[in-house]
Protein backbone atom coordinates (compact mmCIF):
# COMPACT_ATOMS: atom_id res chain seq x y z
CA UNK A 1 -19.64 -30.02 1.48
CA UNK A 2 -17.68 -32.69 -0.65
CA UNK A 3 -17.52 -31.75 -4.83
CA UNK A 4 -16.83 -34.34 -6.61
CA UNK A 5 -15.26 -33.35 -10.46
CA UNK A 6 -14.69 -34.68 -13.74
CA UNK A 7 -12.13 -32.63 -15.71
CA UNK A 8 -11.42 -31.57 -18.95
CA UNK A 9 -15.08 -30.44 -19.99
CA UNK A 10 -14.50 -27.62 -22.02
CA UNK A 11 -16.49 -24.21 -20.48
CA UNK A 12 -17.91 -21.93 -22.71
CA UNK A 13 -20.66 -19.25 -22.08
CA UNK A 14 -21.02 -16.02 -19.88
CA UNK A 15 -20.06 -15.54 -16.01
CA UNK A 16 -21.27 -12.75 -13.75
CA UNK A 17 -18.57 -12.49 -10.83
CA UNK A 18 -20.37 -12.03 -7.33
CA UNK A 19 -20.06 -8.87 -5.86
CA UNK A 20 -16.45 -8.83 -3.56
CA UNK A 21 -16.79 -10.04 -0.19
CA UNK A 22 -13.98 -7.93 1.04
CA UNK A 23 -15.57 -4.83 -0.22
CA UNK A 24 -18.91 -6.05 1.79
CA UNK A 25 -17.05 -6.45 4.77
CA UNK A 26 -15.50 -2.98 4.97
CA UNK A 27 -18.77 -1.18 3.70
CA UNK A 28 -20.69 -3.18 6.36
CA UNK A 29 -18.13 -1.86 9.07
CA UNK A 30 -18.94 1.33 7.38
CA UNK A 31 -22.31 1.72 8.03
CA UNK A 32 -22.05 1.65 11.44
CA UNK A 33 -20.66 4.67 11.85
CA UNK A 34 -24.14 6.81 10.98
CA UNK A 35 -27.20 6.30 13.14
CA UNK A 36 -28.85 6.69 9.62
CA UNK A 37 -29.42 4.30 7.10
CA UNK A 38 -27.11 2.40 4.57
CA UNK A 39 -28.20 0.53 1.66
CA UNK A 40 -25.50 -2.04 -0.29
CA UNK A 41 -26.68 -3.18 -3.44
CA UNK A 42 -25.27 -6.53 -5.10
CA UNK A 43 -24.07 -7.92 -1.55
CA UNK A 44 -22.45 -11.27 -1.60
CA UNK A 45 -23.91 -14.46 -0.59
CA UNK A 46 -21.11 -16.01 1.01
CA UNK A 47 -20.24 -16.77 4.47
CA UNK A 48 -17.64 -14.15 5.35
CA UNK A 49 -20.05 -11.23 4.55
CA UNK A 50 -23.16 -13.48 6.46
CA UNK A 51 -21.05 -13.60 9.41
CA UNK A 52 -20.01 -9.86 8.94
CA UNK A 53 -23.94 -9.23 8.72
CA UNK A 54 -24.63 -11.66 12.11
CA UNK A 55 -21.88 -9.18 14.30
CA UNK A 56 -23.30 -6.17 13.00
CA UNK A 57 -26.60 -7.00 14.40
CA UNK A 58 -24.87 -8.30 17.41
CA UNK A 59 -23.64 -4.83 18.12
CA UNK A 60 -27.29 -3.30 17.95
CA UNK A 61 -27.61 -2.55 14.22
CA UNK A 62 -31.09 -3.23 12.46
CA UNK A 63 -30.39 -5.53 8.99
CA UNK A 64 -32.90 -5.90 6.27
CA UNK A 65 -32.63 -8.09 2.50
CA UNK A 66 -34.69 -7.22 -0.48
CA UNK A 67 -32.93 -9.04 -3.62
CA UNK A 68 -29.55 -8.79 -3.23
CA UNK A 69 -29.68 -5.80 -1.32
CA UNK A 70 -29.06 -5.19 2.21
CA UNK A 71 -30.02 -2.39 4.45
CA UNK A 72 -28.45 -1.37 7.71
CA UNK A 73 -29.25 1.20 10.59
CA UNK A 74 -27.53 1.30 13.68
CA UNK A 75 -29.35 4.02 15.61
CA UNK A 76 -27.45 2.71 18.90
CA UNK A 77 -24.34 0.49 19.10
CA UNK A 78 -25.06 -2.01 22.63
CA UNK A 79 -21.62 -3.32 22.62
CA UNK A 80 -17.93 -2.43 22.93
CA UNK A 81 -16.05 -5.67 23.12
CA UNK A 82 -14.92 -8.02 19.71
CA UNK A 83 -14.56 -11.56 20.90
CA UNK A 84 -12.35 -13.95 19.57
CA UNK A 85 -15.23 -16.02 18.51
CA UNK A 86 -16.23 -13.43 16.05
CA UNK A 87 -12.90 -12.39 14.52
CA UNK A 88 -12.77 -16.38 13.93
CA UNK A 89 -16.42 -16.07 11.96
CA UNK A 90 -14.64 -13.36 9.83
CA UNK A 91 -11.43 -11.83 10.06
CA UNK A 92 -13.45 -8.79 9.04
CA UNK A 93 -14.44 -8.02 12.42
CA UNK A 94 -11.57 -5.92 13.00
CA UNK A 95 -12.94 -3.19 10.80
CA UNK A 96 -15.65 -3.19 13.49
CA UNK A 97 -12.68 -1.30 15.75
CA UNK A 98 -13.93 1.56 13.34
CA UNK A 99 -17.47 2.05 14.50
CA UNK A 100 -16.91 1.46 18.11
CA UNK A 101 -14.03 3.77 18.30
CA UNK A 102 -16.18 6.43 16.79
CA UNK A 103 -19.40 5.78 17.98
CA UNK A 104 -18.65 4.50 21.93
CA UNK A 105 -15.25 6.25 22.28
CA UNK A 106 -14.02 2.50 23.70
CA UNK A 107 -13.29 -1.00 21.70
CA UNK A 108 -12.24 -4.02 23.21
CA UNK A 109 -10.37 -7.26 21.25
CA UNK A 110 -10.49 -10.08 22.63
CA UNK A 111 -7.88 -12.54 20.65
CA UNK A 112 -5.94 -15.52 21.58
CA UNK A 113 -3.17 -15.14 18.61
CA UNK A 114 -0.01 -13.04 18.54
CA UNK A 115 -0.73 -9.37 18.35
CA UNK A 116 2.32 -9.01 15.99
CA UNK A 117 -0.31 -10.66 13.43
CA UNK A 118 -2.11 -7.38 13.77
CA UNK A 119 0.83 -4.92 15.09
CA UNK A 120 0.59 -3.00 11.77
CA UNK A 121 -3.28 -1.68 13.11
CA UNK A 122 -2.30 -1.17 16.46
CA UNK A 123 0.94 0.43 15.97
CA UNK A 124 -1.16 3.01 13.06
CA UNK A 125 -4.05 3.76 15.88
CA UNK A 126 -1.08 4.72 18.37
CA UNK A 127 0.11 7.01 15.92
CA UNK A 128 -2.99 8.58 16.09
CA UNK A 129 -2.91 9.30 19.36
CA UNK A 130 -5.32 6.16 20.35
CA UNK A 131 -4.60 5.10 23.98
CA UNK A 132 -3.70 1.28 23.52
CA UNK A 133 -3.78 -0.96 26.78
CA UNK A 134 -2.87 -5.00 26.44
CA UNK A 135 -3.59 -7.19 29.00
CA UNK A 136 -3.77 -10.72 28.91
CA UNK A 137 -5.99 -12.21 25.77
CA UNK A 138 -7.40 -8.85 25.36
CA UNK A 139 -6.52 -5.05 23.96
CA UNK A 140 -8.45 -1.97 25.09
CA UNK A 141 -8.46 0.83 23.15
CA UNK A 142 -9.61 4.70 24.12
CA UNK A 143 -10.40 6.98 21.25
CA UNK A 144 -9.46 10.74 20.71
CA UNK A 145 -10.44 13.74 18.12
CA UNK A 146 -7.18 15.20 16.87
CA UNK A 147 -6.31 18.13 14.15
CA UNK A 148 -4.00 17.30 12.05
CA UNK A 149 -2.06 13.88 11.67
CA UNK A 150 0.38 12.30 9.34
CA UNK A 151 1.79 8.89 9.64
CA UNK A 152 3.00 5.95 7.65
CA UNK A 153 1.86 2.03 7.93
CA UNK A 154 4.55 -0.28 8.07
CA UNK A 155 2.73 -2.93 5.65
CA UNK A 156 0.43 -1.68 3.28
CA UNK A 157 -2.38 -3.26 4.60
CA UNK A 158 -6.00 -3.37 3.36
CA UNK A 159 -7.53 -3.62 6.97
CA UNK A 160 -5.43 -1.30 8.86
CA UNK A 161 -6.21 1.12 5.82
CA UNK A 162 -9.87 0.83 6.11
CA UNK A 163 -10.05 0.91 9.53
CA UNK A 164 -7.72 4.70 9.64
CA UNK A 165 -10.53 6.04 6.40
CA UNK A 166 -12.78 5.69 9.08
CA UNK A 167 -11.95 6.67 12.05
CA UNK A 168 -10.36 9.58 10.20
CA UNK A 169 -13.81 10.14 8.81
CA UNK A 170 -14.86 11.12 11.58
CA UNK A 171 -12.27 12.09 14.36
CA UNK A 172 -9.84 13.62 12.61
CA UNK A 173 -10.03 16.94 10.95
CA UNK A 174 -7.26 16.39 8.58
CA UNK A 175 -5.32 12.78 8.30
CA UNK A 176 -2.67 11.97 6.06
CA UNK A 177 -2.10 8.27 5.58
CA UNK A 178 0.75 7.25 3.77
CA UNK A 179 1.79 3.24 2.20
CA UNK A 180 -1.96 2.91 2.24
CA UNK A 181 -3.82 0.17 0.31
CA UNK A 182 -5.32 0.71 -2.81
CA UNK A 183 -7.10 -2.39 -4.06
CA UNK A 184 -10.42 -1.65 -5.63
CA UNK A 185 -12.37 -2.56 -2.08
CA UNK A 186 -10.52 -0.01 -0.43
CA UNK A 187 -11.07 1.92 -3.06
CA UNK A 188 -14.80 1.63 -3.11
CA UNK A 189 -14.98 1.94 0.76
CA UNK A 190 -13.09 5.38 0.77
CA UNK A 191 -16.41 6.26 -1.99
CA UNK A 192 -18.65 4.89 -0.13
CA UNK A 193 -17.43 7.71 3.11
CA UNK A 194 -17.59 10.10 0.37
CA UNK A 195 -20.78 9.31 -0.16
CA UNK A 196 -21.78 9.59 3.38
CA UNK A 197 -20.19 13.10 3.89
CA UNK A 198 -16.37 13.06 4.20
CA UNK A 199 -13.24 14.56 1.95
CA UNK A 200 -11.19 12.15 0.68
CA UNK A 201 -8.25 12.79 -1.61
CA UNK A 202 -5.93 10.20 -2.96
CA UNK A 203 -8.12 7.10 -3.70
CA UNK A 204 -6.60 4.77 -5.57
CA UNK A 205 -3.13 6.31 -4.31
CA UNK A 206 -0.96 5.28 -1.74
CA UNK A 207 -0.84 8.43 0.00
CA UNK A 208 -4.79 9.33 1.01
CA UNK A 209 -5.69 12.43 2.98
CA UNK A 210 -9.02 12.19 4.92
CA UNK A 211 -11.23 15.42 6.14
CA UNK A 212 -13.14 14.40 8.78
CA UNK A 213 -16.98 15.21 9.52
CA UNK A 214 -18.49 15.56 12.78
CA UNK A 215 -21.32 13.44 11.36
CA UNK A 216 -21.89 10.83 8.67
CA UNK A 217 -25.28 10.37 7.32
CA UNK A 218 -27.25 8.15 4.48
CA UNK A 219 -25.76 6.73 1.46
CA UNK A 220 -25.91 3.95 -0.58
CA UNK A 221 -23.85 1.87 -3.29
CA UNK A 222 -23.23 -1.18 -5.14
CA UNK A 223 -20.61 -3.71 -4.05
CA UNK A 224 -17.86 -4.09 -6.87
CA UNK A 225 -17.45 -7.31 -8.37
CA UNK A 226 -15.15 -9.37 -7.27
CA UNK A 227 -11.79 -9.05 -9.69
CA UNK A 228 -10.18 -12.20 -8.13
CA UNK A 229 -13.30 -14.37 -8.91
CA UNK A 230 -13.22 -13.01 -12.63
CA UNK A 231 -9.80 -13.36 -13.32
CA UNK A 232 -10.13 -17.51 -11.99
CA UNK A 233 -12.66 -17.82 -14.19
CA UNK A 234 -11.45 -16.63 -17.03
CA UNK A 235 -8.03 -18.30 -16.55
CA UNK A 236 -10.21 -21.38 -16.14
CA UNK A 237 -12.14 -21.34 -19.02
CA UNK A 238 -8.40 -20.31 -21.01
CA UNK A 239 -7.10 -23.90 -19.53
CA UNK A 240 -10.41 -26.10 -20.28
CA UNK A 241 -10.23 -24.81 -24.14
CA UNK A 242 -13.45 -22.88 -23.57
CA UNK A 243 -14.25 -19.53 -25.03
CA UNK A 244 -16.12 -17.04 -22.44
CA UNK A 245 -17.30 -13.89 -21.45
CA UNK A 246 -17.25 -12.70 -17.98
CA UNK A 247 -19.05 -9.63 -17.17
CA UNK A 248 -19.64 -7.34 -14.87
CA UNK A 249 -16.10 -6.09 -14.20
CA UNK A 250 -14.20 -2.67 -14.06
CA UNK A 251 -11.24 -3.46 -17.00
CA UNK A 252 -8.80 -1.20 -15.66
CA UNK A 253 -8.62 -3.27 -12.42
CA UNK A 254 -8.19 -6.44 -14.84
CA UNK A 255 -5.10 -4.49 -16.86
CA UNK A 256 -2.18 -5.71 -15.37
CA UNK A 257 -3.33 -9.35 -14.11
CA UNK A 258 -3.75 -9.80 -17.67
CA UNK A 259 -0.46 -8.67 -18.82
CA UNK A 260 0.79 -11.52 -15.95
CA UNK A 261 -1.65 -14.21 -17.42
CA UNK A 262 -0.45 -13.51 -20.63
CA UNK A 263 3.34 -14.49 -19.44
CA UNK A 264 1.51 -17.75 -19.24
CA UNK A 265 0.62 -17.62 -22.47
CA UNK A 266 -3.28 -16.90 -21.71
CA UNK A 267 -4.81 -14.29 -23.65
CA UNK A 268 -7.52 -11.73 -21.87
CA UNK A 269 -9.27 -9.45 -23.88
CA UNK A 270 -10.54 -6.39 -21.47
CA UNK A 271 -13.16 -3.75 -22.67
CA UNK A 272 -14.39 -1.71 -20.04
CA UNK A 273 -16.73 -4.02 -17.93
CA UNK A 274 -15.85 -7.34 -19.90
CA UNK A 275 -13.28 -9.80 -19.99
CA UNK A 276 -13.23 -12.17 -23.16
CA UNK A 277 -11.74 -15.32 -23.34
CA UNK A 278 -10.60 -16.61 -26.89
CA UNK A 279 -10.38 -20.28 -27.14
CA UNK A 280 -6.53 -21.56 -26.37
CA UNK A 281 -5.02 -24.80 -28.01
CA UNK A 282 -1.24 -24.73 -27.38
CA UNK A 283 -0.46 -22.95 -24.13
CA UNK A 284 3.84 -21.54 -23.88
CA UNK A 285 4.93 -18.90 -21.62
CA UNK A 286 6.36 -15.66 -22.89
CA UNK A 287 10.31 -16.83 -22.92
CA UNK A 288 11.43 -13.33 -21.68
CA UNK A 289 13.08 -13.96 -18.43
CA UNK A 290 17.05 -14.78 -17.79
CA UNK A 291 16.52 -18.02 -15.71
CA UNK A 292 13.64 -18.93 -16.48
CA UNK A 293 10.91 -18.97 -19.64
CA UNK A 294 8.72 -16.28 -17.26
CA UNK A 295 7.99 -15.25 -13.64
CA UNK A 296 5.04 -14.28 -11.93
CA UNK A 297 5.31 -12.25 -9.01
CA UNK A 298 2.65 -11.03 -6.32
CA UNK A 299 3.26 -7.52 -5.44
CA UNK A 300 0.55 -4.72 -3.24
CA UNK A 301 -1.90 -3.50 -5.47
CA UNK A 302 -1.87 -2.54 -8.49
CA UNK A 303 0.10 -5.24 -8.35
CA UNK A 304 -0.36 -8.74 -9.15
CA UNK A 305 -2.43 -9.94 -6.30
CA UNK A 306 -1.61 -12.35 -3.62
CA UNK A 307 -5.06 -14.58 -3.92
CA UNK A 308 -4.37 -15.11 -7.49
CA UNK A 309 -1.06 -16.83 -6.91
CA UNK A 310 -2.57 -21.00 -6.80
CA UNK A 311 -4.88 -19.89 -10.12
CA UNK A 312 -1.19 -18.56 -11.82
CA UNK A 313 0.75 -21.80 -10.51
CA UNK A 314 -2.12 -24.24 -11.89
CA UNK A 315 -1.61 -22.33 -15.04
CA UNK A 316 2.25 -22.55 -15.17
CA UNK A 317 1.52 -26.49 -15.34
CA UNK A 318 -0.22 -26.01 -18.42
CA UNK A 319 2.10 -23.96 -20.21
CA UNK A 320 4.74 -25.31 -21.58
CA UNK A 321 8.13 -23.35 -20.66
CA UNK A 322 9.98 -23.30 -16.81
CA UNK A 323 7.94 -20.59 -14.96
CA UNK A 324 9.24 -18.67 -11.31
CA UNK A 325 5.75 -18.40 -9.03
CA UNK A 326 7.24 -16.02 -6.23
CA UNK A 327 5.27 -14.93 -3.57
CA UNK A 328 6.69 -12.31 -2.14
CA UNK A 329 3.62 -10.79 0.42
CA UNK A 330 2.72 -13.83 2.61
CA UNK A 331 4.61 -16.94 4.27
CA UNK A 332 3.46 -20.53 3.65
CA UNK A 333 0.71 -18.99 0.87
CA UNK A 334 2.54 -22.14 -1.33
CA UNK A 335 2.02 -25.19 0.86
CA UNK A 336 -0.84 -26.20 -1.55
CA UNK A 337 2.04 -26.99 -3.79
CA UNK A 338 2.16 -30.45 -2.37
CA UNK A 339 -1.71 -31.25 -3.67
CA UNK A 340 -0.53 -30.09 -7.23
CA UNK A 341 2.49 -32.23 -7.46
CA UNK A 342 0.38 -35.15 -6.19
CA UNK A 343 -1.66 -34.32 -9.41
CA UNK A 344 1.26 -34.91 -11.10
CA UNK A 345 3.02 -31.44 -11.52
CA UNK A 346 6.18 -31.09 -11.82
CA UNK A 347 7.57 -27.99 -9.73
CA UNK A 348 10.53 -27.73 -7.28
CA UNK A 349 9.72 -25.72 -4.21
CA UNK A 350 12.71 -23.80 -3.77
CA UNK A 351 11.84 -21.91 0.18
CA UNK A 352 8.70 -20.78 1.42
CA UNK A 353 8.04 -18.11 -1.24
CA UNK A 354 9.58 -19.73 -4.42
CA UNK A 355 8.69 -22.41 -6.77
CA UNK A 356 10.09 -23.01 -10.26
CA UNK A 357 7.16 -25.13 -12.19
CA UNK A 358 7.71 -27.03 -15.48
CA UNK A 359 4.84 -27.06 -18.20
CA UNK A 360 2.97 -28.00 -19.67
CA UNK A 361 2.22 -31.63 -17.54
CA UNK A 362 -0.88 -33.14 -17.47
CA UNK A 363 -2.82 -33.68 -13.89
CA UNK A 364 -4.63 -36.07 -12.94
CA UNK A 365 -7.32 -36.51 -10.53
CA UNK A 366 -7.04 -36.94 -6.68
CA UNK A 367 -8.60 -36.72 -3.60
CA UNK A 368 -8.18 -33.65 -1.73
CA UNK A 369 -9.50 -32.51 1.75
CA UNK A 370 -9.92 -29.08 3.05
CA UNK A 371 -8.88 -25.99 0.62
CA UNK A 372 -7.58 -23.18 2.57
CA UNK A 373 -9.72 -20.22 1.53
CA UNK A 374 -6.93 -18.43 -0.28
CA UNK A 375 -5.92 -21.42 -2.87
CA UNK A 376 -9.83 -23.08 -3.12
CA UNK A 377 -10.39 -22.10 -6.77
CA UNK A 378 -7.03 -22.84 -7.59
CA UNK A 379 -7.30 -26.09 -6.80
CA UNK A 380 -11.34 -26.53 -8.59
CA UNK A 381 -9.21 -25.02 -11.79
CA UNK A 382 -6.61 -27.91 -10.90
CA UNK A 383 -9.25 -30.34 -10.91
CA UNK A 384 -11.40 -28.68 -13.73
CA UNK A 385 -8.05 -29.30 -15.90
CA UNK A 386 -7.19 -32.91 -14.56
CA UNK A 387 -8.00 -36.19 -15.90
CA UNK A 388 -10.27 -38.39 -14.37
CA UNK A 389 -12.06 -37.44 -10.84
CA UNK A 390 -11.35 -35.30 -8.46
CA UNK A 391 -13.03 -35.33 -4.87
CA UNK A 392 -12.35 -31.68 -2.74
CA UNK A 393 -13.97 -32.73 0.77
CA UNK A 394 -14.86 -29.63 3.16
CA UNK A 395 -15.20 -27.43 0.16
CA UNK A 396 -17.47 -25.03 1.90
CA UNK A 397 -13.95 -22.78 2.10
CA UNK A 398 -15.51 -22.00 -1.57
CA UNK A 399 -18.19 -20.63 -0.32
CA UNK A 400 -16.36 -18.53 2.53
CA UNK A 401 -15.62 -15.56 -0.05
CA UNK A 402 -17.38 -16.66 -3.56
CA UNK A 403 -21.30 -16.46 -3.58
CA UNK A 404 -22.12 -19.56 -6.10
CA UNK A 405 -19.51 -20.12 -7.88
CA UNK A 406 -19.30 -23.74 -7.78
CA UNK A 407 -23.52 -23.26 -9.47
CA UNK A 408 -21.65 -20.81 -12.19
CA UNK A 409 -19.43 -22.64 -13.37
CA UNK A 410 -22.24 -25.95 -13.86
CA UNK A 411 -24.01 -23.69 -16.18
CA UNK A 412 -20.71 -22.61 -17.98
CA UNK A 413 -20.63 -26.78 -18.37
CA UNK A 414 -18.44 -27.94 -15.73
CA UNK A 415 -18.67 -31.19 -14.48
CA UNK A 416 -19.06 -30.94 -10.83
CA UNK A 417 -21.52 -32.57 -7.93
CA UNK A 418 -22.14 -31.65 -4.95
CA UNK A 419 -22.51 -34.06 -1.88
């Protein structure tokens, strides 16, 4: 899919977030653990949770739409092995380690990358006791019911965390997981096992203690919207000199990314589903740092969020004032530094995690081939701001965890066609 974008339309009117693709994933890992049925309400239509949907039936479950809804029942699960071909459809599939483990006692990955990309899972599963084998290409895994455990994750990760809710959910009497993940899909998934019968304390915390079940049975829920979607958006419309009104949202998940957009000098009003966007003429960062006029750092949630990091830097070129982007969770998450600066930005990238960024320049419009995933509506704001056109070829990435957005933002008034 090639876009092709005229900038500086100003975008006004109201935006409804899609509901958040991680959250799908995990709650669709989720309801394989039940032989009874699972209903998600306000599921994505994006590519990540399609190809989430496509294993799950691979692995015997039964999937039906009405709306935006989705139903699942997995009264038998036929397989035991994760193939490298799915976990490159959706990095998602490794929740399915969750159902397989409880349901057929056995999971097999099959992956063809370092395992020290994923050491923080399979180091947490041996702590419970799991019996981890690694042969070549491959990792076999033999579950066990234990009593009581305790352990700690050495990254607070949000897929290692949803895969120990649920095997905890149901194989562990009492599990204590501490550095957990807290974002708001994690969140929802731990009340979505709630829902289906389990005792969880601590959501939201990083410390979560799970009472296990022997059985999980029907529930149903709808699928948060997704927070870094809204917050784009309205940092987008802030930039174009729109006023907006995206709805939808839970506010208290939208507190402190708005006390880090308004170091940019953007101003987010939060009620408690809405975000409202005053219109913005002059744009200067907050002046309350040593070295620089401000600094935006990504930290684990609640902290300022790791996919919102190209959104803040496109931002930083529009303020005026010397802003710090440091991103302290991921390596080489700034590499599409080099597409801004050919825009015309002027920012010094200091290592691998640090980039100083003078505002407020203007950008201009180039053409750019395949977004990574991560920075894709970064770089649309980029263009939505620039002068002149923009062409983004292979921007089906957009589509990998946003349902529509590119159709959104047209009606909000932005000037983009699709080819």
């Amino acid at each position: 899919m090639r876009l092709r974008i005229e900038g500086k339309a100003p975008l006004n009117g109201i935006y409804r977030p899609s509901g958040n693709t991680n959250a799908a994933q995990a709650l669709t890992a989720a309801a394989l653990l039940t032989t009874e049925r699972v209903t998600l309400h306000n599921f994505p239509d994006t590519l990540s949770a399609a190809a989430m949907l496509s294993q799950a039936e691979r692995l015997g479950a039964s999937i039906s739409h009405t709306g935006n809804s989705v139903q699942i029942q997995a009264e038998q699960l036929a397989r035991r092995v994760i193939t490298q071909q799915e976990m490159d459809a959706s990095v998602g599939a490794l929740m399915l380690l969750a159902p397989l483990l409880v349901r057929r006692r056995y999971a097999r990955l099959e992956t063809d990358y370092p395992l020290n990309r994923i050491r923080t899972h399979l180091e947490a599963l041996r702590d419970l006791g799991f019996d981890l084998m690694v042969n070549s290409g491959a990792v076999d895994i033999k579950a066990i019911n234990w009593e009581r455990k305790n352990i700690v994750l050495t990254q607070t990760s949000v897929t290692a965390t949803a895969i120990l809710m649920m095997v905890a959910a149901c194989l562990g009497k009492e599990t204590t997981i501490h550095n957990a993940a807290s974002e708001p899909h994690v969140q929802q998934l731990g009340q979505m096992l709630v829902a289906m019968g389990a005792q969880i304390a601590g959501i939201g915390s990083n410390v979560i203690r799970v009472y296990g079940v022997e059985q999980l049975h029907e529930a149903g829920t709808t699928i948060c919207a997704d927070h870094v979607e809204a917050a784009s958006v309205a940092v987008l419309c802030a930039l174009t000199g729109g006023r907006a009104q995206v709805d939808g949202m839970d506010g208290v998940d939208m507190r402190l990314i708005g006390k880090m957009f308004w170091r940019l000098g953007i101003q987010i009003d939060l009620d408690e589903t809405s975000l409202f966007i005053p219109r913005h003429e002059i744009l200067s960062v907050s002046n309350r740092e040593e070295d620089v006029d401000s600094s935006i750092e990504t930290a684990p949630w609640p902290g300022f969020p790791s996919d919102l990091v190209a959104v803040a830097t496109v931002a930083a070129t529009q303020s005026r004032g010397t802003s710090l982007i440091h991103e302290k969770l991921f390596h080489n998450r700034l590499l599409f530094i080099d597409k801004l600066k050919a825009m015309g930005a002027q920012i010094v990238l200091c290592d691998p995690h640090r980039a100083i960024v003078m505002g407020a320049t203007p950008l201009r419009g180039i053409y750019m081939d395949s977004p990574d995933v991560r920075t894709g509506l970064g770089m649309l704001t980029a263009a939505l701001v620039a002068e002149h056109e923009t062409v983004i070829d292979n921007a089906q990435a957009l589509q990998q965890s946003f349902g529509g957005v590119v159709e959104k933002l047209q009606a909000l008034n932005a000037k983009i066609s699709l080819e």
